[in-house]
N, C-alpha and C. Protein backbone atom coordinates (compact mmCIF):
# COMPACT_ATOMS: atom_id res chain seq x y z
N UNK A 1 119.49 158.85 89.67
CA UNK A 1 120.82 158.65 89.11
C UNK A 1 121.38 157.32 89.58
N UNK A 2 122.70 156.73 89.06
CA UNK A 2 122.91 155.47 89.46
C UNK A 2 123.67 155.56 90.95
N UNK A 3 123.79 156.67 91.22
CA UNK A 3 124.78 157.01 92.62
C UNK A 3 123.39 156.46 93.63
N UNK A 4 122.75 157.14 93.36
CA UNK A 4 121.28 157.49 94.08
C UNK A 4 120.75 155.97 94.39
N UNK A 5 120.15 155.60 92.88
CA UNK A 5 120.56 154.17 93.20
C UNK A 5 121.01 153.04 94.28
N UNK A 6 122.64 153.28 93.82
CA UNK A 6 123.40 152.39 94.70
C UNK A 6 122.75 152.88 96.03
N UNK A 7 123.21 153.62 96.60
CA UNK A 7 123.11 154.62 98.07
C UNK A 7 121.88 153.65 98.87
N UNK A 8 120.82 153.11 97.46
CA UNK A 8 119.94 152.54 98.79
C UNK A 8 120.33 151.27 99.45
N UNK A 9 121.53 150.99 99.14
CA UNK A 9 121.63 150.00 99.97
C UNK A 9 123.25 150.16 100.93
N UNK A 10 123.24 151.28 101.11
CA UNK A 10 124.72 151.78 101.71
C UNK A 10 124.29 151.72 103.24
N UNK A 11 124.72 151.48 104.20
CA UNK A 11 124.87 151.99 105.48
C UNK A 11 126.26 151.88 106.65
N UNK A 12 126.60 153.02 107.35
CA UNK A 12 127.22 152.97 108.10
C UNK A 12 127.38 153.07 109.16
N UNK A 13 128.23 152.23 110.33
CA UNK A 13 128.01 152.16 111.66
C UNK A 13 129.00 152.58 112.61
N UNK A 14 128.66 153.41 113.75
CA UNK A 14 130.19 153.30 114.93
C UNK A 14 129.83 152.61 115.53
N UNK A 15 131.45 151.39 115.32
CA UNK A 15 131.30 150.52 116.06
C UNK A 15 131.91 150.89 117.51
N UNK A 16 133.05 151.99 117.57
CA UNK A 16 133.56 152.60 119.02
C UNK A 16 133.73 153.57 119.09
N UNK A 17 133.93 154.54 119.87
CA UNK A 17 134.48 155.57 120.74
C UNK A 17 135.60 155.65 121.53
N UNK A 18 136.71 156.03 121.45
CA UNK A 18 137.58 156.56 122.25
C UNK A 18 137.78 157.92 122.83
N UNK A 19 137.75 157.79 123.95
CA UNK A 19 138.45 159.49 124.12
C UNK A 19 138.90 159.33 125.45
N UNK A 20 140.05 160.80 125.04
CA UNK A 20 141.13 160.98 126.49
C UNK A 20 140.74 162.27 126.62
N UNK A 21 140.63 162.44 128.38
CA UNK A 21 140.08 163.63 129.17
C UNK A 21 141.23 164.36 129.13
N UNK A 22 140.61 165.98 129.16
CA UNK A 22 141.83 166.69 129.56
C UNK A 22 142.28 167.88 128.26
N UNK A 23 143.48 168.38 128.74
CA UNK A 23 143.56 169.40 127.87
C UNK A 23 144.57 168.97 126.79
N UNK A 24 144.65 168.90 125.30
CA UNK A 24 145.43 168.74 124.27
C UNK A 24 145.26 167.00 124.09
N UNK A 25 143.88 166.86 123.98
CA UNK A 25 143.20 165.32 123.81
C UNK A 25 143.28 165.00 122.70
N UNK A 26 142.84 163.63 122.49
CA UNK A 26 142.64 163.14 121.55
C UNK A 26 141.04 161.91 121.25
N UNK A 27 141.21 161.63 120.17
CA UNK A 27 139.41 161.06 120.21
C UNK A 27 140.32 159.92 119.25
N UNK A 28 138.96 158.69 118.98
CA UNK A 28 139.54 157.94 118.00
C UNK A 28 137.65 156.74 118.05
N UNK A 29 137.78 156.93 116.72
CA UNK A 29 136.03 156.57 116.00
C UNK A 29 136.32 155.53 115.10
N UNK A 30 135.87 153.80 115.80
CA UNK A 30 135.85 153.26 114.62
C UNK A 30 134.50 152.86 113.86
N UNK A 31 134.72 152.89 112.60
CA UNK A 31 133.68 153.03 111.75
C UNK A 31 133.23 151.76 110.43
N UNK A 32 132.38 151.07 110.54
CA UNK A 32 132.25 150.28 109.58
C UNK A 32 131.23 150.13 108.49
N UNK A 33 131.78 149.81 107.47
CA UNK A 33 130.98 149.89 105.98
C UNK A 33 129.63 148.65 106.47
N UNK A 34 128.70 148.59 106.68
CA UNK A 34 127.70 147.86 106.88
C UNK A 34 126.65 147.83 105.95
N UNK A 35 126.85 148.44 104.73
CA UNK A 35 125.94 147.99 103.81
C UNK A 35 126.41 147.36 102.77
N UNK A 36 125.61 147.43 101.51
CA UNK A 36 126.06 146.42 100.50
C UNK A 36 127.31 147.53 99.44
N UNK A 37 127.61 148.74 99.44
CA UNK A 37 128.27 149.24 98.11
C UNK A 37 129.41 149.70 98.56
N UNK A 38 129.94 149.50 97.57
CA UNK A 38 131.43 149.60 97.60
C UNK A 38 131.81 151.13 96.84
N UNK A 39 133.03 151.30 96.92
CA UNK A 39 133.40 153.12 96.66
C UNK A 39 132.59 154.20 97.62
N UNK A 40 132.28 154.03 98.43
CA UNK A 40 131.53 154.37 99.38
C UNK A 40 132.51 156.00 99.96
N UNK A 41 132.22 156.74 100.77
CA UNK A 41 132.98 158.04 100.88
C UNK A 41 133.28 158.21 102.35
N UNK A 42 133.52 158.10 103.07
CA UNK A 42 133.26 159.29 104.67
C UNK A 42 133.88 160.49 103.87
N UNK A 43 132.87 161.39 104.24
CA UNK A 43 133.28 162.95 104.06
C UNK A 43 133.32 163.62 105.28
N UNK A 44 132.36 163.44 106.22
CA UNK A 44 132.64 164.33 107.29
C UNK A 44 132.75 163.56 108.60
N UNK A 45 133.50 163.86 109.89
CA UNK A 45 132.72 163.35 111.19
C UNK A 45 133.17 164.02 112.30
N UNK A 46 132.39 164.52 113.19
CA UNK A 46 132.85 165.12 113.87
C UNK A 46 131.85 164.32 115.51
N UNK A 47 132.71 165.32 116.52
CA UNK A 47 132.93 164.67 118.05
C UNK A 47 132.40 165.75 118.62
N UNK A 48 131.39 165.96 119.07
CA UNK A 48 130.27 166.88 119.90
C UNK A 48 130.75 166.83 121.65
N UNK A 49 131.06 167.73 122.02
CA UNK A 49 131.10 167.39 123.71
C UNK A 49 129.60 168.30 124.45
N UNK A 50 129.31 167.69 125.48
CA UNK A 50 128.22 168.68 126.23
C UNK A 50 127.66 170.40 125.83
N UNK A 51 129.16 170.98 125.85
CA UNK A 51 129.01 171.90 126.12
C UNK A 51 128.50 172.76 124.21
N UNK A 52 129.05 171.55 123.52
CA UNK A 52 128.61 172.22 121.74
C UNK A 52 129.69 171.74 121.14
N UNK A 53 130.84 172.04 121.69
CA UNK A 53 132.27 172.12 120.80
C UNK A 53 132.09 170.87 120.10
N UNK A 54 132.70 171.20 118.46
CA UNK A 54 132.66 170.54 117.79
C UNK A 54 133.63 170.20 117.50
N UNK A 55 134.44 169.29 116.80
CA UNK A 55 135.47 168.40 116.31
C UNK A 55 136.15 167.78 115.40
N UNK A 56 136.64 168.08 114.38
CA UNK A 56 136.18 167.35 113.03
C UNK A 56 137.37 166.48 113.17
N UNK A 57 137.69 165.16 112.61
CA UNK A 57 138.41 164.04 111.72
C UNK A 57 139.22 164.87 111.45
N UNK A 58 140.50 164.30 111.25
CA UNK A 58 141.68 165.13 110.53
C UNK A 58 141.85 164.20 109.31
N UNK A 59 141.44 162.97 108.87
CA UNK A 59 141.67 162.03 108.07
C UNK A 59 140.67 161.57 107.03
N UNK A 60 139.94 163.00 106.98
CA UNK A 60 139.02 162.71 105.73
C UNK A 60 139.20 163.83 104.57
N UNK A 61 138.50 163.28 103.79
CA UNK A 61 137.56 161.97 102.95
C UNK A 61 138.55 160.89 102.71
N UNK A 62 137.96 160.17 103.33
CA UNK A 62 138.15 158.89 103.04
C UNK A 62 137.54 158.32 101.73
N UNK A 63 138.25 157.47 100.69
CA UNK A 63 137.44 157.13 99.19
C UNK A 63 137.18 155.60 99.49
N UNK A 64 136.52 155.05 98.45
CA UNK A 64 137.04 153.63 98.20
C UNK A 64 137.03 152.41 99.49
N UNK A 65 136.18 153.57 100.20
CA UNK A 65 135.12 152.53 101.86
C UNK A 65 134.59 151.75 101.43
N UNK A 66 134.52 150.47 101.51
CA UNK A 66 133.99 149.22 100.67
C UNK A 66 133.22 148.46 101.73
N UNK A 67 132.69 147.61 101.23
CA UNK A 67 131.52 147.12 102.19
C UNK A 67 132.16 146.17 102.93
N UNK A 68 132.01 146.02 104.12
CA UNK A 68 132.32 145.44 104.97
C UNK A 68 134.20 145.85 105.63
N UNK A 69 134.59 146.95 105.07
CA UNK A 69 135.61 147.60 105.68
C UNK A 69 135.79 148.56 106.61
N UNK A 70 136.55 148.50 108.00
CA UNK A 70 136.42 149.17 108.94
C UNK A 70 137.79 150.09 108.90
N UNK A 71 137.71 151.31 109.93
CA UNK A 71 138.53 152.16 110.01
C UNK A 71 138.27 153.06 110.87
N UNK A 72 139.33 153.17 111.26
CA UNK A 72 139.33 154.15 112.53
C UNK A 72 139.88 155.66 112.27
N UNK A 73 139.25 156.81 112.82
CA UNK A 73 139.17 158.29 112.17
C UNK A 73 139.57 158.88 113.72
N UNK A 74 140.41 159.71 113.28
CA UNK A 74 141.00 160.32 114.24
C UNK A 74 140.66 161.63 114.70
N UNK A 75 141.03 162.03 115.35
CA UNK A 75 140.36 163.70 116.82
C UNK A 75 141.57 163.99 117.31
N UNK A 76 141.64 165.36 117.00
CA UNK A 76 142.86 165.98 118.15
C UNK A 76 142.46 167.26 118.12
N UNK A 77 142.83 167.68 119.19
CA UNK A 77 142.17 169.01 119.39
C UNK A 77 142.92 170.04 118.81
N UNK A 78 142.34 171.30 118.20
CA UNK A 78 142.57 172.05 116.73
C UNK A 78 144.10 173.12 117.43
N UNK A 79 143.71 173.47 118.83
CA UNK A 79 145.15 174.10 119.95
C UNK A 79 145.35 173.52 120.67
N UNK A 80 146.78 174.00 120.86
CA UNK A 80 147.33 173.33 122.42
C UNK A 80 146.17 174.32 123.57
N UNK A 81 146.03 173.69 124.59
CA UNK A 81 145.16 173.74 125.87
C UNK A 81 143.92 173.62 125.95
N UNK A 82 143.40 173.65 124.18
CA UNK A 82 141.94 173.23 124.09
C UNK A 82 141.63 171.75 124.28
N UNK A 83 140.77 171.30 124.62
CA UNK A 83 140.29 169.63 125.12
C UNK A 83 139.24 169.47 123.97
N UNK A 84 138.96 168.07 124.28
CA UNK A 84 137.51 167.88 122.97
C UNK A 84 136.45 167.35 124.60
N UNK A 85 137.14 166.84 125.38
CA UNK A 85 136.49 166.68 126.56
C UNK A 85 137.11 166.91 127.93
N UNK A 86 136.62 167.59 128.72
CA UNK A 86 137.49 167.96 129.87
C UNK A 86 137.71 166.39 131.12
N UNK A 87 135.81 165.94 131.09
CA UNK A 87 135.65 164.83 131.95
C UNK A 87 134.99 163.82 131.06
N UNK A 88 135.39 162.61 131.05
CA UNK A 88 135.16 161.79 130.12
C UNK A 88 134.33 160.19 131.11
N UNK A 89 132.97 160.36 130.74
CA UNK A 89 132.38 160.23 129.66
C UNK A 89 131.37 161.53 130.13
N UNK A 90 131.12 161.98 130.87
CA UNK A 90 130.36 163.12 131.50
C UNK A 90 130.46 164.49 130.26
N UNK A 91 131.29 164.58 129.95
CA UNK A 91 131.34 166.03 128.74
C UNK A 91 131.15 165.17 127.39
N UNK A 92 131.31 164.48 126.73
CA UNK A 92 130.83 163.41 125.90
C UNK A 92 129.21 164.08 125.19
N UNK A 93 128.70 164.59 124.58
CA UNK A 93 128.09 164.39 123.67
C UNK A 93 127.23 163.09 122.90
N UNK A 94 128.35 163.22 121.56
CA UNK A 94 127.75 162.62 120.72
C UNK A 94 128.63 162.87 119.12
N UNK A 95 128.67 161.66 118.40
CA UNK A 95 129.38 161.45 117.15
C UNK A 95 128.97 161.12 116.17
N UNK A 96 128.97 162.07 115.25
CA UNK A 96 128.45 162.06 113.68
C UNK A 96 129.47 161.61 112.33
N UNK A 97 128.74 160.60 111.87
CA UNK A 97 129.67 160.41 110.78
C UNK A 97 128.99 160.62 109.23
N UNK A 98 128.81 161.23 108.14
CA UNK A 98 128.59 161.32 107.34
C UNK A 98 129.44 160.65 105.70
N UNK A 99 128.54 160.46 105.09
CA UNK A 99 128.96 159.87 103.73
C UNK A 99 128.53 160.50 102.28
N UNK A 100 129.39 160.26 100.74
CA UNK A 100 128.75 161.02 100.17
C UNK A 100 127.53 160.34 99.73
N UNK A 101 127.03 159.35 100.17
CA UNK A 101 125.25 159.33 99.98
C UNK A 101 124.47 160.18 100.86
N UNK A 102 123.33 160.68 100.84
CA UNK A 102 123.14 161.49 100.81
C UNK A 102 121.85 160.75 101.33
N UNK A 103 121.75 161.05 103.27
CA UNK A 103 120.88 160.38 103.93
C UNK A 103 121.53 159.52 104.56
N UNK A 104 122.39 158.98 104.40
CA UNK A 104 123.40 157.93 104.74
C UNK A 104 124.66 158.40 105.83
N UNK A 105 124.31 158.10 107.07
CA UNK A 105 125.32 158.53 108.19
C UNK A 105 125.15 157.84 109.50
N UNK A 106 126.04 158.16 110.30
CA UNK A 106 125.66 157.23 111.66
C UNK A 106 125.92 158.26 113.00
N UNK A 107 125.34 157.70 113.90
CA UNK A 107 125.19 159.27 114.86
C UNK A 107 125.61 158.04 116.65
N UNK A 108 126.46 158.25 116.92
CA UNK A 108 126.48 157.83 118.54
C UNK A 108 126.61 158.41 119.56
N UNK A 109 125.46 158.13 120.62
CA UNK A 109 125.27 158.87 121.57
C UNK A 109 125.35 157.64 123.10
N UNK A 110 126.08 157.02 122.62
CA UNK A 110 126.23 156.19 124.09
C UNK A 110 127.33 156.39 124.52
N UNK A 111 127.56 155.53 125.52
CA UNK A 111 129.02 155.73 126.22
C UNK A 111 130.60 155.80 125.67
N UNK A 112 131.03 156.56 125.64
CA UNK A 112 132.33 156.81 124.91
C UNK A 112 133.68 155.60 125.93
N UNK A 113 134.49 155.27 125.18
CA UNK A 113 135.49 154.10 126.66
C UNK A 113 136.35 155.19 126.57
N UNK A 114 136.65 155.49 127.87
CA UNK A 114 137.51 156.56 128.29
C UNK A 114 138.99 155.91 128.82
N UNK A 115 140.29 156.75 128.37
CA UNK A 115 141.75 156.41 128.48
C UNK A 115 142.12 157.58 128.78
């Protein structure tokens, strides 16, 4: 298809990590269009800590991600007293970002900058 197509030349990158330790946290993922197509999607991304807990973006889908445009996707934790990380960078995981191409996502597992 022509989606399919385009897609082979889509890719996306995290360029950072934020996160604050503790209980009623917050996260913050910036993300950049690094391939060639434009109308591009984030549909999903979520913030993995050690222990499993998962995380999702409160600010997606994002439409109309164009190539070479960055943006930053936000994390807050879903209750009050729940954390996304208790000790930061030590409970830290790992961050998935997905797109609607299909194969097309970015995954970070290095050091998160902790605030």
């Amino acid at each position: 298809t022509a989606q399919a197509a385009d897609c082979t030349s889509a890719n996306v990158v995290i360029e950072d990590v934020f996160l604050a330790a503790g209980f009623n946290t917050t996260g913050r993922v910036i993300v950049r269009n690094a391939g060639l197509l434009d109308n591009m999607q984030l549909v999903s991304a979520q913030i993995y800590n050690r222990t499993g807990g998962n995380f999702s973006a409160s600010s997606l889908p994002i439409s109309n991600f164009n190539r070479g445009n960055v943006t930053t996707l936000s994390f807050s934790t879903p209750a009050a007293g729940s954390t996304i990380v208790t000790a930061c960078p030590s409970d830290f995981s790992r961050v998935l970002v997905s797109t609607n191409c299909g194969g097309i996502s970015a995954e970070f597992t290095g050091t998160p900058k902790c605030f």
